[in-house]
Protein backbone atom coordinates (compact mmCIF):
# COMPACT_ATOMS: atom_id res chain seq x y z
CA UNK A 1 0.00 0.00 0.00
CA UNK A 2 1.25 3.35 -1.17
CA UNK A 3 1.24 5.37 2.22
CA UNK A 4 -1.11 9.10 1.50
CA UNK A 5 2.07 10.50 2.47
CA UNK A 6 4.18 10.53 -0.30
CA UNK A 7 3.74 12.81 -2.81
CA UNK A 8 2.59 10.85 -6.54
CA UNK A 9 3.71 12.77 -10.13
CA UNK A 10 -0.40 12.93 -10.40
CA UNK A 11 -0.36 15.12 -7.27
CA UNK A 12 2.40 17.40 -8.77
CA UNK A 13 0.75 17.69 -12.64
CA UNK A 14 -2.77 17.80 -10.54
CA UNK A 15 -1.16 21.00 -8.58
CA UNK A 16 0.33 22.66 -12.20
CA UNK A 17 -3.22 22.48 -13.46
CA UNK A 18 -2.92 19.39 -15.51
CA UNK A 19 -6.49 17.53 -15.86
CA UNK A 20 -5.02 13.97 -14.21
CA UNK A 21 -6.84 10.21 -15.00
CA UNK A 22 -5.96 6.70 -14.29
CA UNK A 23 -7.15 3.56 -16.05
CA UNK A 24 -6.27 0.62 -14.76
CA UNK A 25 -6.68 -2.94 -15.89
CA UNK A 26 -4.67 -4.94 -13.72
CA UNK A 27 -5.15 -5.92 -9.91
CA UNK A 28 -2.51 -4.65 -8.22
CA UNK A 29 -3.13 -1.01 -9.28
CA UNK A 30 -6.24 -0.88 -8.08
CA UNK A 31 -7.08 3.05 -5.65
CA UNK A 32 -7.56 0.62 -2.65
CA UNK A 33 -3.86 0.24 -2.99
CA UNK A 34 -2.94 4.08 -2.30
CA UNK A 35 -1.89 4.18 -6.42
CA UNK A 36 -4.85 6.67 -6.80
CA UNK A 37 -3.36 9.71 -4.92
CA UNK A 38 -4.19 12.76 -7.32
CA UNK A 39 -6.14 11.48 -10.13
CA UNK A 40 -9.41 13.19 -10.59
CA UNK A 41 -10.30 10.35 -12.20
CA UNK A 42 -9.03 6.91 -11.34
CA UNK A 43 -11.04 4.23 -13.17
CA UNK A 44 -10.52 0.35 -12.16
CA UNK A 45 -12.96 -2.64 -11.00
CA UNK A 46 -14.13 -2.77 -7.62
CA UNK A 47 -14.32 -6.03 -7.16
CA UNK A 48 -15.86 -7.97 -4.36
CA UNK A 49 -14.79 -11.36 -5.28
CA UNK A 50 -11.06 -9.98 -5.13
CA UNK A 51 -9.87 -11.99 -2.51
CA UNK A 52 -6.70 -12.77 -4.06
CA UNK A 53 -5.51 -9.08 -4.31
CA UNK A 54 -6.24 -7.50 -1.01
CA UNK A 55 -5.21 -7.85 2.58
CA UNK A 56 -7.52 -9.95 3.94
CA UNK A 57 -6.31 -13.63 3.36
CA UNK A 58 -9.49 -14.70 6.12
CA UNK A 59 -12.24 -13.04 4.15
CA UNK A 60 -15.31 -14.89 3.22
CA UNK A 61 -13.90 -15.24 -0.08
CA UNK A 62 -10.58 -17.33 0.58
CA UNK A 63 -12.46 -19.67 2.72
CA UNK A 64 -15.25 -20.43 0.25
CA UNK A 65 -12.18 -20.69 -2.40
CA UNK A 66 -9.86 -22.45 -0.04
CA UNK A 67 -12.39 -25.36 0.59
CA UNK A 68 -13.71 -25.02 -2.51
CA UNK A 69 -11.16 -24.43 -5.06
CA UNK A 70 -13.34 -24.82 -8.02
CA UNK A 71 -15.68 -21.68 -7.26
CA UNK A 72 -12.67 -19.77 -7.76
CA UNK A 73 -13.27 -19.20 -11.53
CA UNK A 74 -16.10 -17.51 -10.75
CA UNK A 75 -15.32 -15.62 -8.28
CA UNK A 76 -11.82 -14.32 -9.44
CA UNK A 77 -13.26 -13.63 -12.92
CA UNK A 78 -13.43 -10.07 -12.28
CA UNK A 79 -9.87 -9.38 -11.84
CA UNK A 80 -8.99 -7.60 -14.62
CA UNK A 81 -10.08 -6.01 -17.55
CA UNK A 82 -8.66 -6.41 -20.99
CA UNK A 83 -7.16 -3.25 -23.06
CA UNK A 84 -10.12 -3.25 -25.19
CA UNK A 85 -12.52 -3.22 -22.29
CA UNK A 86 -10.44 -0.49 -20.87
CA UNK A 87 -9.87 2.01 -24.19
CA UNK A 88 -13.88 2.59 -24.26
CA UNK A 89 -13.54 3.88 -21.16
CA UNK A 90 -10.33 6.21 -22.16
CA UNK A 91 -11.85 7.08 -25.33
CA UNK A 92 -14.92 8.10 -23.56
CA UNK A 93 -12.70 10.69 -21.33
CA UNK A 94 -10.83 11.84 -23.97
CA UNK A 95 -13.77 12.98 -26.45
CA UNK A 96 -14.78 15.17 -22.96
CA UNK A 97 -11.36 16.65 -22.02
CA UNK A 98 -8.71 16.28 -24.69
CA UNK A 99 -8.66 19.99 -24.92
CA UNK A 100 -7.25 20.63 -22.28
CA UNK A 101 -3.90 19.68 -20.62
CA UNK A 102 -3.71 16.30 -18.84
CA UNK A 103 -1.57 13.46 -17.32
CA UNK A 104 -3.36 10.01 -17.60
CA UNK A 105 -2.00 7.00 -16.64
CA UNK A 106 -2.73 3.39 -18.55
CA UNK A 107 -2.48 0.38 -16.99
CA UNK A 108 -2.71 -2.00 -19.87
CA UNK A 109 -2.25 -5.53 -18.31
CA UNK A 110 -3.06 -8.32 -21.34
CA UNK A 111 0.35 -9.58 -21.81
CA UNK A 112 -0.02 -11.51 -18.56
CA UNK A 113 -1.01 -14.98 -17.51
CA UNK A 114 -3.01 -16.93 -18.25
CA UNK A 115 -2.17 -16.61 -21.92
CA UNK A 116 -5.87 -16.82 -23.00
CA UNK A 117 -6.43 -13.50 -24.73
CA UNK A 118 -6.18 -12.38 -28.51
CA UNK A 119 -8.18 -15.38 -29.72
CA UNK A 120 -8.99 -13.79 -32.89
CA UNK A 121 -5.43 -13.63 -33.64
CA UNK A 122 -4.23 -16.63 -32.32
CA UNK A 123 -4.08 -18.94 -35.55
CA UNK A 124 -1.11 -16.62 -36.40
CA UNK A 125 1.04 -17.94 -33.67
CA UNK A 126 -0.39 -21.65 -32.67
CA UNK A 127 -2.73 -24.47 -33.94
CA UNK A 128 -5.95 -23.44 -32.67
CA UNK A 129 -7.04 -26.87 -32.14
CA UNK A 130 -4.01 -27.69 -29.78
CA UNK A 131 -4.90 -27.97 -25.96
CA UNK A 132 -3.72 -25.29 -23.09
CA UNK A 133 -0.86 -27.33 -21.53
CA UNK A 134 -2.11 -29.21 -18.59
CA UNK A 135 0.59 -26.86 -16.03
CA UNK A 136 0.45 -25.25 -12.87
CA UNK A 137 3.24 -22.52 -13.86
CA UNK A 138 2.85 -20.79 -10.54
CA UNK A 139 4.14 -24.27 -8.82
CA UNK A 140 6.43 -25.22 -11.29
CA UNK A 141 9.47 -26.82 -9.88
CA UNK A 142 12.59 -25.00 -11.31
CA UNK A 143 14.21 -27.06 -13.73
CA UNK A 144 11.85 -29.47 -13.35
CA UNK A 145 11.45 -31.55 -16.91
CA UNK A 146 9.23 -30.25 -19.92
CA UNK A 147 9.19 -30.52 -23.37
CA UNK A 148 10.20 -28.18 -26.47
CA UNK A 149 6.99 -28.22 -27.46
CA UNK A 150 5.04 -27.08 -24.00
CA UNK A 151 7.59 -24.42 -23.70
CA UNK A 152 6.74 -23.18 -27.30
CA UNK A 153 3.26 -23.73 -27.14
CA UNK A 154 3.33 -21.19 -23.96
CA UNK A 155 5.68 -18.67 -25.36
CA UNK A 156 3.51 -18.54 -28.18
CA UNK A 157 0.38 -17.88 -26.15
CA UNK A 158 1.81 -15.11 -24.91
CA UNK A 159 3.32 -13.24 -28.14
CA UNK A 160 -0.34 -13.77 -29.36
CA UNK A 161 -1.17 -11.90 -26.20
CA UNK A 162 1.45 -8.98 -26.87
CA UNK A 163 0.03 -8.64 -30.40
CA UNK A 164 -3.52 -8.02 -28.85
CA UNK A 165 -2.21 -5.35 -26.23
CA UNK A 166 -0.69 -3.95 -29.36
CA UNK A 167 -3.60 -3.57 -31.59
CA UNK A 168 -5.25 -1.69 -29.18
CA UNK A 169 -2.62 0.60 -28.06
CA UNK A 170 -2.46 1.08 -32.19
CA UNK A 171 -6.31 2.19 -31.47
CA UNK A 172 -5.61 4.46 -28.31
CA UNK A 173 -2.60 6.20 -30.44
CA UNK A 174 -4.56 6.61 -33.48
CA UNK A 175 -7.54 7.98 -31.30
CA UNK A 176 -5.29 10.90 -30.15
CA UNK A 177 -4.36 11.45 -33.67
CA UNK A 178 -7.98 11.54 -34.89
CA UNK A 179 -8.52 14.57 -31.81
CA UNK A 180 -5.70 16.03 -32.98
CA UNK A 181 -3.32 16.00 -30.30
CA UNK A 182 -0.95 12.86 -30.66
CA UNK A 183 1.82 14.92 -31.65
CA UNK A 184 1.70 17.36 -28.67
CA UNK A 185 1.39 15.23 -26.25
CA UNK A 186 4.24 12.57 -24.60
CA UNK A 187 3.68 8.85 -25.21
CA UNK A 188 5.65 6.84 -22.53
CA UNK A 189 5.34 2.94 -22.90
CA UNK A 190 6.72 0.52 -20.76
CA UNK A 191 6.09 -2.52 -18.77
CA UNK A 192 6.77 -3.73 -15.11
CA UNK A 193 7.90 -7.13 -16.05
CA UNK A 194 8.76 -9.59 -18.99
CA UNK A 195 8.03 -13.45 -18.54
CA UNK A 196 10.42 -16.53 -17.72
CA UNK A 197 9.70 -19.29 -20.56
CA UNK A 198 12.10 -21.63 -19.21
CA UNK A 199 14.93 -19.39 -19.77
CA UNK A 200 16.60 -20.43 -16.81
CA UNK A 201 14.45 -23.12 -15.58
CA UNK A 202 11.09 -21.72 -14.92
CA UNK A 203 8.23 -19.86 -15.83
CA UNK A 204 6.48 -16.34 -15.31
CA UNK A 205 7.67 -13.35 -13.16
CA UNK A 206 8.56 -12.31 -9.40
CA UNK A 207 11.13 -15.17 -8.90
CA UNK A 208 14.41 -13.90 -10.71
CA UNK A 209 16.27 -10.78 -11.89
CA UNK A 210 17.49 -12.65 -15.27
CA UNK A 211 17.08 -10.30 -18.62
CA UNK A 212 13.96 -12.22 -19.65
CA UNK A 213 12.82 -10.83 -16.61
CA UNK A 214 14.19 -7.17 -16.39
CA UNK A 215 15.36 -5.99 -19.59
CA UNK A 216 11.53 -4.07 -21.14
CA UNK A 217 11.15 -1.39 -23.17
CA UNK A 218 10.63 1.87 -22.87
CA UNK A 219 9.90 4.15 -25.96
CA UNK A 220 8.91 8.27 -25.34
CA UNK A 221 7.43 9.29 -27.65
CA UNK A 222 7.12 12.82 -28.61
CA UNK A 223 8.13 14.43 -31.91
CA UNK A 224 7.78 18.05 -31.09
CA UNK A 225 11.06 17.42 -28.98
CA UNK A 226 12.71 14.72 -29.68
CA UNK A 227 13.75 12.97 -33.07
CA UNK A 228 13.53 9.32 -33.29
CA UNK A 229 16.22 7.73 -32.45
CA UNK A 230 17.58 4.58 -30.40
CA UNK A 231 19.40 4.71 -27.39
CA UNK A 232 21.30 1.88 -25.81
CA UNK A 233 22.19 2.84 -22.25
CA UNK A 234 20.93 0.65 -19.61
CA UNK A 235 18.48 2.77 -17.61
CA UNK A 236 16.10 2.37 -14.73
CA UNK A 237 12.13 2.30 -14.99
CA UNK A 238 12.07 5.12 -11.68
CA UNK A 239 13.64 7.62 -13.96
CA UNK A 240 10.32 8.30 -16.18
CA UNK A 241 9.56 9.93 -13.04
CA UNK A 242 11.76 13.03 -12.88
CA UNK A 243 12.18 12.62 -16.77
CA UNK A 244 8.72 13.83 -17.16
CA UNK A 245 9.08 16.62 -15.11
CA UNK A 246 11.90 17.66 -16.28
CA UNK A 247 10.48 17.85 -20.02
CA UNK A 248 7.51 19.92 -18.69
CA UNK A 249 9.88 21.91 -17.06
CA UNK A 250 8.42 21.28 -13.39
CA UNK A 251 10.59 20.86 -10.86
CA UNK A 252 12.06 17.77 -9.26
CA UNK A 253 11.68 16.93 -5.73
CA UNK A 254 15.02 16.65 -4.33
CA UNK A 255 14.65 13.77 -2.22
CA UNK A 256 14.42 10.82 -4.69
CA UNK A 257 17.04 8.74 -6.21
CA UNK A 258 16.19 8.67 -9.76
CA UNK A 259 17.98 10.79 -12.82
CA UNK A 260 16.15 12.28 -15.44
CA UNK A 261 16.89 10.85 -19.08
CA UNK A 262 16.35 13.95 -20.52
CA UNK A 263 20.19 15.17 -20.71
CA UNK A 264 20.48 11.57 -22.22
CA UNK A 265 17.84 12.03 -24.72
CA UNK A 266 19.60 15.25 -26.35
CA UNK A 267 22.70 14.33 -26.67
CA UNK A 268 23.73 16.29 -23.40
CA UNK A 269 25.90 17.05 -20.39
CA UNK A 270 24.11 15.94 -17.10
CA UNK A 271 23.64 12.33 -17.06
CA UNK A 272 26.72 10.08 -16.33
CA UNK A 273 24.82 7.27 -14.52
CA UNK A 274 26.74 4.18 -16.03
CA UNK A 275 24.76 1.60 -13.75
CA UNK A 276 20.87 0.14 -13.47
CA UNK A 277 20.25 -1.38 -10.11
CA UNK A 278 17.21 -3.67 -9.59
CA UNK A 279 15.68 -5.50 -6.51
CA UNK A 280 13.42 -8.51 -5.80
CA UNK A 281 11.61 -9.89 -2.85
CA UNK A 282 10.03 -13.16 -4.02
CA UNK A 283 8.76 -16.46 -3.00
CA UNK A 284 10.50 -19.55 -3.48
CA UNK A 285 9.13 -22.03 -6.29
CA UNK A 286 10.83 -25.20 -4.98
CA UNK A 287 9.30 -28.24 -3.81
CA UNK A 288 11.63 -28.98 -1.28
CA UNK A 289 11.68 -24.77 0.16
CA UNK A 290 9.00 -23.53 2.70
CA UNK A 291 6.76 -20.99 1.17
CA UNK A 292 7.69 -18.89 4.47
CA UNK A 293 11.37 -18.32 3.50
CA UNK A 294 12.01 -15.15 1.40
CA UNK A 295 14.05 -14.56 -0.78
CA UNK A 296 15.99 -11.90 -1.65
CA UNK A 297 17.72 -10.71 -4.79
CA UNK A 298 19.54 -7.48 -6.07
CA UNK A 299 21.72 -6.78 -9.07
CA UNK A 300 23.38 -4.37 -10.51
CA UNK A 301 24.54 -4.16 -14.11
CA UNK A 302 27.81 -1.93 -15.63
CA UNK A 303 28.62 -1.57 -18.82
CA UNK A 304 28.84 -4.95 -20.11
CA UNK A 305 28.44 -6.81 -16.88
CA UNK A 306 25.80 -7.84 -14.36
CA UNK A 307 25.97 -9.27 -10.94
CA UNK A 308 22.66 -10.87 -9.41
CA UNK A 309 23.20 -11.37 -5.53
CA UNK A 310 20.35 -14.16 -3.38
CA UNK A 311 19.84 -13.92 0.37
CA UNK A 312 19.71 -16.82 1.64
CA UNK A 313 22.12 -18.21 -1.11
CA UNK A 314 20.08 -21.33 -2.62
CA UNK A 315 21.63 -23.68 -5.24
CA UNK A 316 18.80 -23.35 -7.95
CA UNK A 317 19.12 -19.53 -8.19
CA UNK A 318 22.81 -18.88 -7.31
CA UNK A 319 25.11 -15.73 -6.80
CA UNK A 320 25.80 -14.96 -10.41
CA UNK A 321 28.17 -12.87 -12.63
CA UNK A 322 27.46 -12.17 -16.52
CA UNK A 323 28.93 -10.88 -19.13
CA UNK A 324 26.06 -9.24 -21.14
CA UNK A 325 28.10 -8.88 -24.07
CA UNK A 326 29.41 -12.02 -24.73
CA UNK A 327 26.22 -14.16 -23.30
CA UNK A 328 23.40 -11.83 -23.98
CA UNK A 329 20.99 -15.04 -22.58
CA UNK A 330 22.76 -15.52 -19.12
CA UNK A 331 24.46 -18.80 -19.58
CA UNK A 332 27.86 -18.79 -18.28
CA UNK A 333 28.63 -17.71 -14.49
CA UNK A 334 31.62 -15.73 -14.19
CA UNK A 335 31.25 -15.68 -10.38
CA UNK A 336 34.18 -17.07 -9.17
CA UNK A 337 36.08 -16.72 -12.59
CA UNK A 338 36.80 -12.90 -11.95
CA UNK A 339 36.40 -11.69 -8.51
CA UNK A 340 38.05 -8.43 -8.91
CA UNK A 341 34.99 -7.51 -11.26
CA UNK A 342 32.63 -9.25 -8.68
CA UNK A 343 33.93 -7.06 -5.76
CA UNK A 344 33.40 -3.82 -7.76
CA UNK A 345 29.82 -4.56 -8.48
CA UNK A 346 29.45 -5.38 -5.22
CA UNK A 347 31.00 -2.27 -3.59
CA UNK A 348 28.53 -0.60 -6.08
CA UNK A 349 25.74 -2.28 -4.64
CA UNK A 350 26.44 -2.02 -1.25
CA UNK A 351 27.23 1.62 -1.49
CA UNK A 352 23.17 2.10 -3.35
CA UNK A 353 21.77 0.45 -0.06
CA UNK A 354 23.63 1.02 3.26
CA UNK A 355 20.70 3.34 4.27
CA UNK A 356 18.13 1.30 3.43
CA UNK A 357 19.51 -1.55 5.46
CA UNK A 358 20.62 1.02 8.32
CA UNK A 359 16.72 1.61 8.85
């Protein structure tokens, strides 16, 4: 739960007199959470049935699911809503109030298990007529056999997925064209979280800090500024934050950590941040692990290389070193092959978090 207070970018657009809404089609977004501080508008589900995604693991809801597992289709139906469920609702708001200045926020959340939307495109990825593999990926026991073809089969699922979420972000762009205002206005798209497909050993999110996991994209968007181009620094998803501001020319609270991108974007003096840090608290999916121990995992990548640290240190997800360049998919662990590199990454990391772990 987002505490009421911290200050939220919608708080400081809502304060420069920029119209601010939120629509949100994934669970864990939801205003209950705190994530709805300064929105005027803050559209999501309110959903009584939503055992899984609030506080309350002794509501009337997880015992009727927890004795009865199978009522749990119906009653965690309602969790989310798909991106053409949600861009009626945005188009709806923007006929009303694209003339005037705004901040909205999008919580597109299709690319996400189960792989089950986008039928209508699927037959351009899979065999229709093949069956959803028969898999509990949220149990699945880390290298734990499988074949080619289930791993496929899934990964396919899931571009079909991606291709949905991106025909109807094509419709939300080309609906700001049509009002006239999609060159005016800055397009930021990017994702919390890419998908495990057996990469190293399992499935889905929240378990490692691998590059299948990490590495998303991030385009900004917004030609009256910026010419297209591609840039290849390694950057970190809390600096849309103050990169926002700082291309509205608001200013930047001084008490966060995160750089603004915008020196980087022109080609300018100001931004010599050469690292990405990244953190994980996660479950363990291992048979043979309690449920009750957490994990904990941080890494830090420089230049070429990247360091992934566990607490407690577990065999299946070790202490690893990586060459980025060389093995782009993570193969070969460089751990214990050069410490001197291991110890600087370290000391890096170390040096990021000493306050957090002196509170």
């Amino acid at each position: 739960h987002l505490d009421n207070t911290e200050t939220t970018l919608a708080e400081i657009l809502r304060a420069k007199g920029y119209n601010t809404a939120g629509f949100v089609g994934g669970p864990y977004t939801k205003k209950k959470y705190g994530i709805g501080q300064g929105f005027e508008t803050y559209k999501d589900r309110i959903d009584f049935f939503e055992y899984v995604q609030t506080f309350n693991n002794w509501g009337i809801t997880y015992i009727i699911t927890e004795f009865f597992p199978g009522v749990y289709k119906i009653l965690g139906s309602d969790g989310f809503r798909s991106s053409e469920d949600l861009n009626k609702d945005i188009f709806a708001w923007l006929d009303k109030n694209s003339k005037q200045s705004f901040f909205m926020f999008i919580n597109y959340f299709d690319a996400h298990d189960p792989y089950n939307l986008g039928s209508e495109f699927r037959d351009q990825f899979v065999n229709e007529t093949k069956k959803y593999p028969d898999i509990d990926l949220w149990n699945f026991e880390r290298y734990k056999s499988i074949s080619e073809d289930t791993i496929y089969h899934l990964s396919r699922l899931y571009d079909t997925e991606i291709f949905f979420l991106d025909y109807h972000l094509g419709k939300f762009v080309n609906k700001l064209d049509e009002l006239g205002i999609k060159n005016n206005t800055i397009i930021i798209i990017t994702a919390d979280h890419g998908e495990e497909f057996y990469d190293h050993g399992g499935f889905l999110h929240t378990q490692t800090l691998y590059e299948e996991v990490i590495h998303v994209p991030l385009i900004i968007y917004y030609p009256k500024e910026f010419k297209s181009k591609s840039i290849h620094n390694r950057v970190e998803a809390m600096a849309i934050f103050p990169t926002i501001l700082d291309i509205l020319d608001v200013e930047i609270p001084r008490d966060i950590d995160a750089t603004s991108l915008l020196p980087l974007i022109n080609n300018e003096q100001g931004y010599n941040k050469k690292y990405a840090f990244s953190e994980l608290f996660s479950k363990p999916r291992r048979s043979d692990q309690p449920i009750s121990a957490n994990l904990q995992f941080k890494s830090i990548s420089d230049d070429n290389w990247k360091i992934i640290e566990a607490e407690p240190n577990i065999e299946i997800l070790p202490p690893s070193l990586f060459n980025l360049k060389t093995d782009p998919r993570e193969q070969k662990n460089f751990y214990d092959v050069y410490p001197n590199k291991r110890k600087e990454l370290q000391k890096l990391i170390a040096s990021l978090t000493e306050d957090d772990e002196q509170k």
